[in-house]
C-alpha atoms as a PDB file:
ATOM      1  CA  UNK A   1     143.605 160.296  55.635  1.00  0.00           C
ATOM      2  CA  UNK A   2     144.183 156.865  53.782  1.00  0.00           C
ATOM      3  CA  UNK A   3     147.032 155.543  55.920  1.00  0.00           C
ATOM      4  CA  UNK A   4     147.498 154.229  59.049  1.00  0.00           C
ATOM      5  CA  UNK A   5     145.526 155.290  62.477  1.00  0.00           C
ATOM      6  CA  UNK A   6     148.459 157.802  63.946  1.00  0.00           C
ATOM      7  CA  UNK A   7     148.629 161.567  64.785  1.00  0.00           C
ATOM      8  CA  UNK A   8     150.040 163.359  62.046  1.00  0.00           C
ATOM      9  CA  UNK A   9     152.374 166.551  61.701  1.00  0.00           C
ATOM     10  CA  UNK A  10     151.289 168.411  58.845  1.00  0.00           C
ATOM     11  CA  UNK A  11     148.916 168.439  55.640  1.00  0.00           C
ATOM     12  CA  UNK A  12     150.720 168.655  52.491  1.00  0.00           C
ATOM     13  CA  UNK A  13     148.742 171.532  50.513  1.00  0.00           C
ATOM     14  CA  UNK A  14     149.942 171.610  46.628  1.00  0.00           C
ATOM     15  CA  UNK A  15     148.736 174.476  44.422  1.00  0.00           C
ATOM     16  CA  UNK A  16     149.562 175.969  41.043  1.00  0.00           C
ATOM     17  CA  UNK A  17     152.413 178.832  40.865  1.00  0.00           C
ATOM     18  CA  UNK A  18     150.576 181.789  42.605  1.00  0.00           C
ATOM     19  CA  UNK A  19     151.122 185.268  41.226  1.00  0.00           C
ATOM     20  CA  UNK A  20     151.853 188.141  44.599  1.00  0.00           C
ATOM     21  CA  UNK A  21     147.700 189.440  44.278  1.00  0.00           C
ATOM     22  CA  UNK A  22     146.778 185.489  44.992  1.00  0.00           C
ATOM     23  CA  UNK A  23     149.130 184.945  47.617  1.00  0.00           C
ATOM     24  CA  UNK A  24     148.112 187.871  49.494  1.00  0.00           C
ATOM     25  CA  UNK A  25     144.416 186.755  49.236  1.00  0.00           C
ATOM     26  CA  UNK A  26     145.553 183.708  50.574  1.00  0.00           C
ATOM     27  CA  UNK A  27     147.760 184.860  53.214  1.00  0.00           C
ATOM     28  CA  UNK A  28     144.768 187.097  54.426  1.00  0.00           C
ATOM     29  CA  UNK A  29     142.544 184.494  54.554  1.00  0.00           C
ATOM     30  CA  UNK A  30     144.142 182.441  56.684  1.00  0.00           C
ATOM     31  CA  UNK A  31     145.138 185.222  59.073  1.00  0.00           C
ATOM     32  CA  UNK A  32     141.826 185.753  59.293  1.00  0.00           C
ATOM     33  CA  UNK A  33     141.166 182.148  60.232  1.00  0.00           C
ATOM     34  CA  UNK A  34     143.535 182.707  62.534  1.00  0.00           C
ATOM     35  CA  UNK A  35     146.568 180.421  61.225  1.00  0.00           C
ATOM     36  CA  UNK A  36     149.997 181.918  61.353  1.00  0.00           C
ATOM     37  CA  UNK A  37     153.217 181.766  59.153  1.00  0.00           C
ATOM     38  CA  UNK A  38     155.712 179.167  60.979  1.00  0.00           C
ATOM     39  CA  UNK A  39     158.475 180.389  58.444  1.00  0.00           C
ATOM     40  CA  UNK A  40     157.775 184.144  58.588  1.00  0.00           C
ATOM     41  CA  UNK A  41     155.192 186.793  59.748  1.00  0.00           C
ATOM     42  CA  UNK A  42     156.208 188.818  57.014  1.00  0.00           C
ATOM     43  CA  UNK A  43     154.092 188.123  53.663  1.00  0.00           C
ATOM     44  CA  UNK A  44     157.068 189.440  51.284  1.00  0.00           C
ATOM     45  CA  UNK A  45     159.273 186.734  52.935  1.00  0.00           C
ATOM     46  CA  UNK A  46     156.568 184.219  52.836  1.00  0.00           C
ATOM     47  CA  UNK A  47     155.898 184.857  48.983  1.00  0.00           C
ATOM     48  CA  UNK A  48     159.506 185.166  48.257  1.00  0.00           C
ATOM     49  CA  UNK A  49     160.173 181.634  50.242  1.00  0.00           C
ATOM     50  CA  UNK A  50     157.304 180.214  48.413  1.00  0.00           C
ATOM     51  CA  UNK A  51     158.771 180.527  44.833  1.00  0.00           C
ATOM     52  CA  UNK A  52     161.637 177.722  46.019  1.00  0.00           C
ATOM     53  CA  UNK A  53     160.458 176.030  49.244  1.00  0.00           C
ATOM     54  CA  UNK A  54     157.206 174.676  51.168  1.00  0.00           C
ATOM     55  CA  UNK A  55     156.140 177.278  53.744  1.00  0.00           C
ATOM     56  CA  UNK A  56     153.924 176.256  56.635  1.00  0.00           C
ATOM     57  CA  UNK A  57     151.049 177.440  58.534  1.00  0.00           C
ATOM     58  CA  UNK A  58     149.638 176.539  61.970  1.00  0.00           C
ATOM     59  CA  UNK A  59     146.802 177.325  64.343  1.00  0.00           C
ATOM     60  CA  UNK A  60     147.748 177.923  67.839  1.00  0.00           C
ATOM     61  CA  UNK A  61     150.835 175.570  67.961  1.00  0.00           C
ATOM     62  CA  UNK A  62     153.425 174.562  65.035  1.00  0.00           C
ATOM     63  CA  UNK A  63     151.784 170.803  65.336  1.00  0.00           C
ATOM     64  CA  UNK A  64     149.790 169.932  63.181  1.00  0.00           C
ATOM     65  CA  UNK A  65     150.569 172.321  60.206  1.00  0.00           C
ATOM     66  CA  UNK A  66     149.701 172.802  56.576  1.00  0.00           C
ATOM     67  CA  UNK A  67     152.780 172.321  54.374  1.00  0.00           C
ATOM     68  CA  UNK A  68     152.055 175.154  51.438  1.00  0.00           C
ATOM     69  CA  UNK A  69     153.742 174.702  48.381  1.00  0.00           C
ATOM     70  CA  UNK A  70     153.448 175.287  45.107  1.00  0.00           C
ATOM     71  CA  UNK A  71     154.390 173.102  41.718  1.00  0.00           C
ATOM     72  CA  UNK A  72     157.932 172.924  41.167  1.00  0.00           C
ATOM     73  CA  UNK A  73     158.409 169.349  39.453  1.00  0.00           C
ATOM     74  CA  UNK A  74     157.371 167.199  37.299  1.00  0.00           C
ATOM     75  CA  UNK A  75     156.165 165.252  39.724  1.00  0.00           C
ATOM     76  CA  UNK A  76     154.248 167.675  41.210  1.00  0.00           C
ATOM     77  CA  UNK A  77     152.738 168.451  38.183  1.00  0.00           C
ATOM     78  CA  UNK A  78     151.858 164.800  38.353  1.00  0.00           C
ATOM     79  CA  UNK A  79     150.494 164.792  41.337  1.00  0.00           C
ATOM     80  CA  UNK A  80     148.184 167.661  40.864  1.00  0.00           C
ATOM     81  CA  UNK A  81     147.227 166.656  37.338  1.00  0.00           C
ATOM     82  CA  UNK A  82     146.257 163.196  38.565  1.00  0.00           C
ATOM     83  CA  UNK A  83     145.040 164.053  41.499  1.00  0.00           C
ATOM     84  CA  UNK A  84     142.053 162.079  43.552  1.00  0.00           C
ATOM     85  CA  UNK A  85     138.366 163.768  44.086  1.00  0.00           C
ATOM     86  CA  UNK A  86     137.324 162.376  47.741  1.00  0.00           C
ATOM     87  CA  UNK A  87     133.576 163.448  49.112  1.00  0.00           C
ATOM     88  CA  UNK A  88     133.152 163.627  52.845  1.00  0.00           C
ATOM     89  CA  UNK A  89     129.289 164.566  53.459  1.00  0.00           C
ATOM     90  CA  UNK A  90     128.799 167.622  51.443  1.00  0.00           C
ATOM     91  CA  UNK A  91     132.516 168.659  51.320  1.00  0.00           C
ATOM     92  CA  UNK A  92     135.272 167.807  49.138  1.00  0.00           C
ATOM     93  CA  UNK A  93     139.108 167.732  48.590  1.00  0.00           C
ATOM     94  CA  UNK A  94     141.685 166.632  46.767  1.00  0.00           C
ATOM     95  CA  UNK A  95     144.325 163.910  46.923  1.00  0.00           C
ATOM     96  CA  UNK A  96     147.267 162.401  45.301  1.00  0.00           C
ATOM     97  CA  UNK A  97     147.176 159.563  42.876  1.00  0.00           C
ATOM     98  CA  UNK A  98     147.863 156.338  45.197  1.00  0.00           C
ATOM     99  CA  UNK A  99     150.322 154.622  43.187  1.00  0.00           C
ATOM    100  CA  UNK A 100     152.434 158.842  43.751  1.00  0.00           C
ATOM    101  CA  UNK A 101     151.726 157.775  47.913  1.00  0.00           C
ATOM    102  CA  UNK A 102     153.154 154.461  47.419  1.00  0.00           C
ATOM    103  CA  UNK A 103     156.176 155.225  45.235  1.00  0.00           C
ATOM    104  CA  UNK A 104     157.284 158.566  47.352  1.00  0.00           C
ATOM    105  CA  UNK A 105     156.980 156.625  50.568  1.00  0.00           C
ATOM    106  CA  UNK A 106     159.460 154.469  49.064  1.00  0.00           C
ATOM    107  CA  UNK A 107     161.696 157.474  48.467  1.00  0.00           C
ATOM    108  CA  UNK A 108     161.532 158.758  51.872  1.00  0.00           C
ATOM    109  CA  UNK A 109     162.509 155.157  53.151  1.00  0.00           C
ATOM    110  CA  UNK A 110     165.607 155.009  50.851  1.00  0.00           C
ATOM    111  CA  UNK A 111     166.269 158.287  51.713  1.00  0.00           C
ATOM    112  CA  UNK A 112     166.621 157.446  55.018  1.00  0.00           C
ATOM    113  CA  UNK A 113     164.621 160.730  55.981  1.00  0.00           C
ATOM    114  CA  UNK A 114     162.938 160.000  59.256  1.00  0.00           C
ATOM    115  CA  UNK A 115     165.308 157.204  60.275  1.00  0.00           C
ATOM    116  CA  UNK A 116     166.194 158.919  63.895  1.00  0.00           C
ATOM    117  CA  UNK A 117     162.253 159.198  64.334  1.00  0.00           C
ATOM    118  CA  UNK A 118     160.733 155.997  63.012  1.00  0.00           C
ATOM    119  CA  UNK A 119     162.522 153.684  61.179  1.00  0.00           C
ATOM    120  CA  UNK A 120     159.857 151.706  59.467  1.00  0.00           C
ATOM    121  CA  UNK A 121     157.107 154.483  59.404  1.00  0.00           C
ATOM    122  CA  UNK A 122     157.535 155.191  55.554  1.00  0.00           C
ATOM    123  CA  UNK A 123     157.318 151.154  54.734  1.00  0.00           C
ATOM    124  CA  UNK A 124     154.765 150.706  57.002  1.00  0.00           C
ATOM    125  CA  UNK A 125     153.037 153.393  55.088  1.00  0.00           C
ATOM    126  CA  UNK A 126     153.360 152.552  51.662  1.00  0.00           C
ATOM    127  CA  UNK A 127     152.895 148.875  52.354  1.00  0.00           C
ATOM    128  CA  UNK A 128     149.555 150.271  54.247  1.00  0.00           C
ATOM    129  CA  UNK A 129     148.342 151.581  51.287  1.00  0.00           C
ATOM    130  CA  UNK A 130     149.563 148.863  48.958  1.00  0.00           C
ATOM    131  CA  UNK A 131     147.333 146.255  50.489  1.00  0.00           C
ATOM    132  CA  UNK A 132     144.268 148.569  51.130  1.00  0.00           C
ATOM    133  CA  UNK A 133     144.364 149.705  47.471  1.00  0.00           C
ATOM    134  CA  UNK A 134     145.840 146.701  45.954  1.00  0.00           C
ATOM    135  CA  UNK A 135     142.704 146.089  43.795  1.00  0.00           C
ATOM    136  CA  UNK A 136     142.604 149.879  42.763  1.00  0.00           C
ATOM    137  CA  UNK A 137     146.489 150.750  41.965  1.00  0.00           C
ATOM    138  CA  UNK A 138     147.344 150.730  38.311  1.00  0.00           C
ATOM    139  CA  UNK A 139     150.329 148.516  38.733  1.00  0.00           C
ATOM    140  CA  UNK A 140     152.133 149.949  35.502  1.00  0.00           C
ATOM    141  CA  UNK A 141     152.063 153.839  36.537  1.00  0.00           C
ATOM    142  CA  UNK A 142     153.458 152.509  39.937  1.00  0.00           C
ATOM    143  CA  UNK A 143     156.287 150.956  38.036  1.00  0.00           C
ATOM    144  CA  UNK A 144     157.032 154.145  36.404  1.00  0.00           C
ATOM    145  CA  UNK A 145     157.016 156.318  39.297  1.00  0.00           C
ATOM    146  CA  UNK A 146     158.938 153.963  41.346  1.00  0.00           C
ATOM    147  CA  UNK A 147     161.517 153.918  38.385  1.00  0.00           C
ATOM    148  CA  UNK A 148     161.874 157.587  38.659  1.00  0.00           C
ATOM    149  CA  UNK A 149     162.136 158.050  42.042  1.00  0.00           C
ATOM    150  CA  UNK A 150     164.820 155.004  41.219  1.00  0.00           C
ATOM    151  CA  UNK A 151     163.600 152.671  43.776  1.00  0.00           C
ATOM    152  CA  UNK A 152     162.267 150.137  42.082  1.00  0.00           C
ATOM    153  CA  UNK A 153     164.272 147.603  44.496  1.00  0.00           C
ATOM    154  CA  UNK A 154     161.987 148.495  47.040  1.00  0.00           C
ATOM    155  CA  UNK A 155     159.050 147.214  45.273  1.00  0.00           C
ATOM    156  CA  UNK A 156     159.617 143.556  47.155  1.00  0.00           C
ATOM    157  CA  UNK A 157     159.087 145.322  50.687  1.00  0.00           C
ATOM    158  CA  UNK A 158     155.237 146.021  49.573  1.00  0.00           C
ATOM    159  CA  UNK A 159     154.263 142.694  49.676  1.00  0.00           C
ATOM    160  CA  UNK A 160     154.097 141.419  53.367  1.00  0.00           C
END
């Protein structure tokens, strides 16, 4: 939504631990929006996969999908906690905190994640966002969260 104009695979959806009752609420609801589970059709798996990893649902074909997970970390406590209000016409959602964008596109750079795919995609990303947002960004939480995703040396690279 905020970065650069290019197709994207999937929608990172973060929510609060769900108990089995919720899940299945969910889980119904988006059958009947007719949205499948990539991982599993079978909602004990799904809940069961849920409670370590991201599972993922799709309409029609696995591209684009909606990355479901719930909090696990700190930093997704974080995220949620500090998360962004955005208004589009009447509706709204949720984002993460920019400087959290900027600092875990950093990560997935060092990390070397989608190196095969894209080399420069991450960078391109966070520096994207840097210089949109540059006015915005509390410079001091970004330190922070760069610092504990430990890479601070690739602060340097947001500045073109």
């Amino acid at each position: 939504m905020l970065g650069r104009s290019r197709a994207t695979e999937d929608v990172d959806l973060l929510v609060p631990r769900l108990n089995k009752d919720k899940f299945e609420n969910i889980w119904s609801n988006l059958h009947n929006n007719r949205f499948w589970g990539i991982n599993t059709s079978n909602i004990n798996e799904a809940f069961e996969m849920l409670q370590e990893h991201a599972i993922r649902f799709a309409r029609k074909k696995p591209v684009p999908n909606i990355e479901f997970k719930t909090i696990k970390t700190d930093l997704d406590e974080y995220s949620y906690a500090n998360r962004i209000k955005v208004i589009i016409g009447k509706d709204e959602l949720f984002i993460s905190p920019l400087e959290m964008q900027i600092a875990y596109k950093l990560f997935l750079s060092a990390e070397g994640i989608e190196e095969e795919l894209e080399p420069d995609k991450d960078i391109e990303d966070a520096q994207h966002l840097y210089e949109v947002f540059k006015e915005k960004i509390n410079k001091d939480e970004l330190l922070i969260l760069v610092n504990k995703l430990n890479v601070k040396n690739k602060l340097k690279l947001l500045e073109k």
